[in-house]
Structure formats: structure tokens, C-alpha cells
Protein backbone atom coordinates (compact mmCIF):
# COMPACT_ATOMS: atom_id res chain seq x y z
CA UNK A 1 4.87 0.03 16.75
CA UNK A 2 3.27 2.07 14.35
CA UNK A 3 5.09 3.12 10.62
CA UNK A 4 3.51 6.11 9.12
CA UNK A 5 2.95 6.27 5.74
CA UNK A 6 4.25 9.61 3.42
CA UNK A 7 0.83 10.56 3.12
CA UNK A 8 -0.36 10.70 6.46
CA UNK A 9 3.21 12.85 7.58
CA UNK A 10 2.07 15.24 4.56
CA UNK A 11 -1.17 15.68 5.80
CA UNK A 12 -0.40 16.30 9.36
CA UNK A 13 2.03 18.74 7.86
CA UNK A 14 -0.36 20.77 5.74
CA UNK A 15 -3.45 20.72 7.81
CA UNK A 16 -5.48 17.32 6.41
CA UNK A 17 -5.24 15.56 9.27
CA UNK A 18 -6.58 17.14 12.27
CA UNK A 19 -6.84 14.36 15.43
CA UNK A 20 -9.86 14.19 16.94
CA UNK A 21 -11.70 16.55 14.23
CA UNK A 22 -10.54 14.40 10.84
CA UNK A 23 -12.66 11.06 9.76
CA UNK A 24 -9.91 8.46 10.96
CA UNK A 25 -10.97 4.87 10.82
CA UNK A 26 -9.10 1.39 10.72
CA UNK A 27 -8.98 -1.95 8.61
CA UNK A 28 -7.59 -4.70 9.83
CA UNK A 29 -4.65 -6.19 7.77
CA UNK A 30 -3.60 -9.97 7.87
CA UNK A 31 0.37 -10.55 8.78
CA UNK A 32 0.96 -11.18 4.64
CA UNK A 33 1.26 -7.44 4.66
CA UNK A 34 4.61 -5.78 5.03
CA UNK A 35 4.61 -2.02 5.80
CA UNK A 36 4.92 -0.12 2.86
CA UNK A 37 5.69 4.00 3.47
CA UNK A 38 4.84 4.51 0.08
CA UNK A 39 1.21 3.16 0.27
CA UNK A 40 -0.52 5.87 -0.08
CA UNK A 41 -4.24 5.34 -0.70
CA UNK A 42 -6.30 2.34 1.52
CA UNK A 43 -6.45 0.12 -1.69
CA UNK A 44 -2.73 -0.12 -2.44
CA UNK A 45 -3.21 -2.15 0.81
CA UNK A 46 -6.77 -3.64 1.40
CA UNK A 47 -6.71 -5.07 -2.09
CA UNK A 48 -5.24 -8.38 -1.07
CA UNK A 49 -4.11 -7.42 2.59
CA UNK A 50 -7.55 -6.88 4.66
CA UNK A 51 -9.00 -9.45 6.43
CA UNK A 52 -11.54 -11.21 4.70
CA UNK A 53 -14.37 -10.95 7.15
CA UNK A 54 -13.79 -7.36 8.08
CA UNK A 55 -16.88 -5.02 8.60
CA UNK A 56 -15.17 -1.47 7.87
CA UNK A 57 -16.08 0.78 10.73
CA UNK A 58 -18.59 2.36 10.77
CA UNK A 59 -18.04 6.31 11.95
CA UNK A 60 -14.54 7.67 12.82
CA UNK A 61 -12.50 6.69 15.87
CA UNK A 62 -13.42 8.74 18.74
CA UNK A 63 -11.65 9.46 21.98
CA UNK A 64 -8.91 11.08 19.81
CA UNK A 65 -6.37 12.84 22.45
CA UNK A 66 -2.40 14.19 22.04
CA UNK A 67 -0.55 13.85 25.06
CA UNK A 68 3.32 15.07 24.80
CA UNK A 69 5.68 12.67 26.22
CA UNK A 70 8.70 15.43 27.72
CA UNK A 71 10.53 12.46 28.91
CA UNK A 72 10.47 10.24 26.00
CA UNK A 73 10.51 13.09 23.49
CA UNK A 74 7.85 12.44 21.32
CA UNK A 75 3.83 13.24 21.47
CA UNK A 76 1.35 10.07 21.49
CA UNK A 77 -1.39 10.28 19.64
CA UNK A 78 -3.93 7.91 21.44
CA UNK A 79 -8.00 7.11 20.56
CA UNK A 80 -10.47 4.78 22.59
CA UNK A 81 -10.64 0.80 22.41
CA UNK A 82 -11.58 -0.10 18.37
CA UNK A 83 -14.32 -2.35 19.02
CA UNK A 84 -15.46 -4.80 14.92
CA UNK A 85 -18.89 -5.22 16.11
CA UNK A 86 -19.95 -9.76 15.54
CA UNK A 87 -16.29 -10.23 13.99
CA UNK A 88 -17.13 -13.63 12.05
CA UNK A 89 -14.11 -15.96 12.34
CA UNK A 90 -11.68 -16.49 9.73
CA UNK A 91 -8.52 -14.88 9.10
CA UNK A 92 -6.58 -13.37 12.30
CA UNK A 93 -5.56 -9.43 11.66
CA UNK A 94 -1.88 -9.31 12.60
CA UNK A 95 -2.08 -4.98 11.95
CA UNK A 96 -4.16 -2.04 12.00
CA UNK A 97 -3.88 0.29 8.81
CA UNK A 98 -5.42 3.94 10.26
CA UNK A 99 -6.77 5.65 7.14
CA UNK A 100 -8.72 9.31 6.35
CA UNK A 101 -12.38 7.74 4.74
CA UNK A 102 -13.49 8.42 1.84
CA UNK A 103 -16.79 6.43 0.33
CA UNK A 104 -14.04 4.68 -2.15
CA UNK A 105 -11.25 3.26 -1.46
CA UNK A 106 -8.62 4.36 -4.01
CA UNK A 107 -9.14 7.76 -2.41
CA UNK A 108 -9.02 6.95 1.50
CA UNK A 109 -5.52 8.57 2.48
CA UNK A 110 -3.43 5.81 4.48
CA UNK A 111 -2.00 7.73 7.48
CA UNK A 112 -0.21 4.63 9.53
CA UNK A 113 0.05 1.10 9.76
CA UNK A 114 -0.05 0.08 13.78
CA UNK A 115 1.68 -3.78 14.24
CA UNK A 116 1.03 -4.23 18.01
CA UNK A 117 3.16 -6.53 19.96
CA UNK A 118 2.12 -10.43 20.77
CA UNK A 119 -0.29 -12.51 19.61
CA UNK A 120 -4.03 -11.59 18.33
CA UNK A 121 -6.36 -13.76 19.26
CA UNK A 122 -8.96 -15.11 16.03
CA UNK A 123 -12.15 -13.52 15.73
CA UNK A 124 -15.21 -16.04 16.87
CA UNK A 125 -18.29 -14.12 15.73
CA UNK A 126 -18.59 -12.09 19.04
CA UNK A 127 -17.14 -8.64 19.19
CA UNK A 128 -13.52 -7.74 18.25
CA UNK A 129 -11.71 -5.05 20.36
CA UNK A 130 -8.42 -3.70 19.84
CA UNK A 131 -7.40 -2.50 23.11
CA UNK A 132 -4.58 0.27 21.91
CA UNK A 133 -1.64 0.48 24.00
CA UNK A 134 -0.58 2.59 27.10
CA UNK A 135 1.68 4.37 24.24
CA UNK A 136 -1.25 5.33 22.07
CA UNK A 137 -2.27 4.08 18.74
CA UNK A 138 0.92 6.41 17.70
CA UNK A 139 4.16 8.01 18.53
CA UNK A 140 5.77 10.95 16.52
CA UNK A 141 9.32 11.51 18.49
CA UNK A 142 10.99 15.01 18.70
């Protein structure tokens, strides 16, 4: 289930955040974090929330695709596989916080915080994929 943060709704709203054409990347966040709406840069999060082993990605997500769900009422806005590239082991992310880059930080517009369901497994040094969910790594209902 993904919450969105008031930054990434204003941004869809006035043309920031374009899907597929914006910079989106992900950090992974450790279960101590509790969605905040009101988070609005990356460091009001990352700060003592991110993983401590977590390479940031490297280049935006890509496979970025909106598919309208008539039946459901709501569009999905869904991306390829995130794949942390040697994920050393340490702590397990329990959330994915999507995010416009910017080089620092305190800049990096948070757009939404995606808690998927079960359990994740802990990182072991090989690569780290987040396989996103028939449902997208988003939903914004009608």
C-alpha cells in the first residue's frame, strides 16, 4: 500500500512529476519509519530511517507505465523490478520511499512511501530486487 506524501500530490498536480519522463528513484526505509504525509524532502526521512547499507540508485526507475483501472476506479502507476545491485547484509528494508533526485538530499522531493505486504527477506551481499506488485508501485483512486 503506498501513502503519498503532500509533495508528490502537488507535483503531479502542477506538472513536476511527469511518470516515466521525471528522475524517480527509491531508498529503502527500515520498519522504525512510520509514514509521515508531511515529509516532504528525502532527508526528513533518510536521516535516521534508510537502511544502513543502502547504495542509492543509481539512474531513475525505468519501465514507468499508467494503466487506468475502470473497474477498481483508480489509475496504477507501475515501473519495472528495483533491482540494489551486491546489497551487503544488515538491516532488512520494511518500505520503499519513491523520491524526485536531486544531488542533495534536503532537496529530493518525497513523492510516496510504498509498505508492501509480507515479509522482506535480509539482504546477503548478492543482488536485492523489489519485485513491485501486480497493482503497481502506486494507486491514485477516482
Amino acid at each position: 500500500m503506498a501513502g503519498f506524501n503532500t509533495t508528490g500530490i502537488e507535483l503531479a498536480y502542477n506538472g513536476g512529476l511527469i511518470w516515466g519522463t521525471t528522475d524517480v528513484r527509491a531508498a529503502l526505509i527500515k520498519s522504525s519509519y512510520t509514514h509521515d504525509p508531511d515529509n516532504e524532502y528525502l532527508d526528513d526521512i533518510t536521516t535516521t530511517h534508510e537502511i544502513s547499507q543502502a547504495p542509492r540508485l543509481s539512474s531513475a526507475i525505468g519501465s514507468c507505465v499508467i494503466s487506468v483501472d475502470d473497474v477498481n476506479n483508480r489509475i496504477e502507476l507501475d515501473c519495472e523490478d528495483i533491482t540494489y545491485p551486491s546489497l551487503a547484509a544488515g538491516d532488512t528494508p520494511d518500505k520503499i520511499q519513491f523520491y524526485v533526485y536531486n544531488v542533495s538530499d534536503s532537496a529530493a522531493k518525497a513523492l510516496w512511501c510504498l509498505e508492501k505486504s509480507g515479509s522482506w527477506p535480509a539482504p546477503d551481499g548478492n543482488n536485492y530486487t523489489i519485485t513491485m506488485d501486480a497493482d503497481g508501485a502506486a494507486q491514485v483512486a477516482a
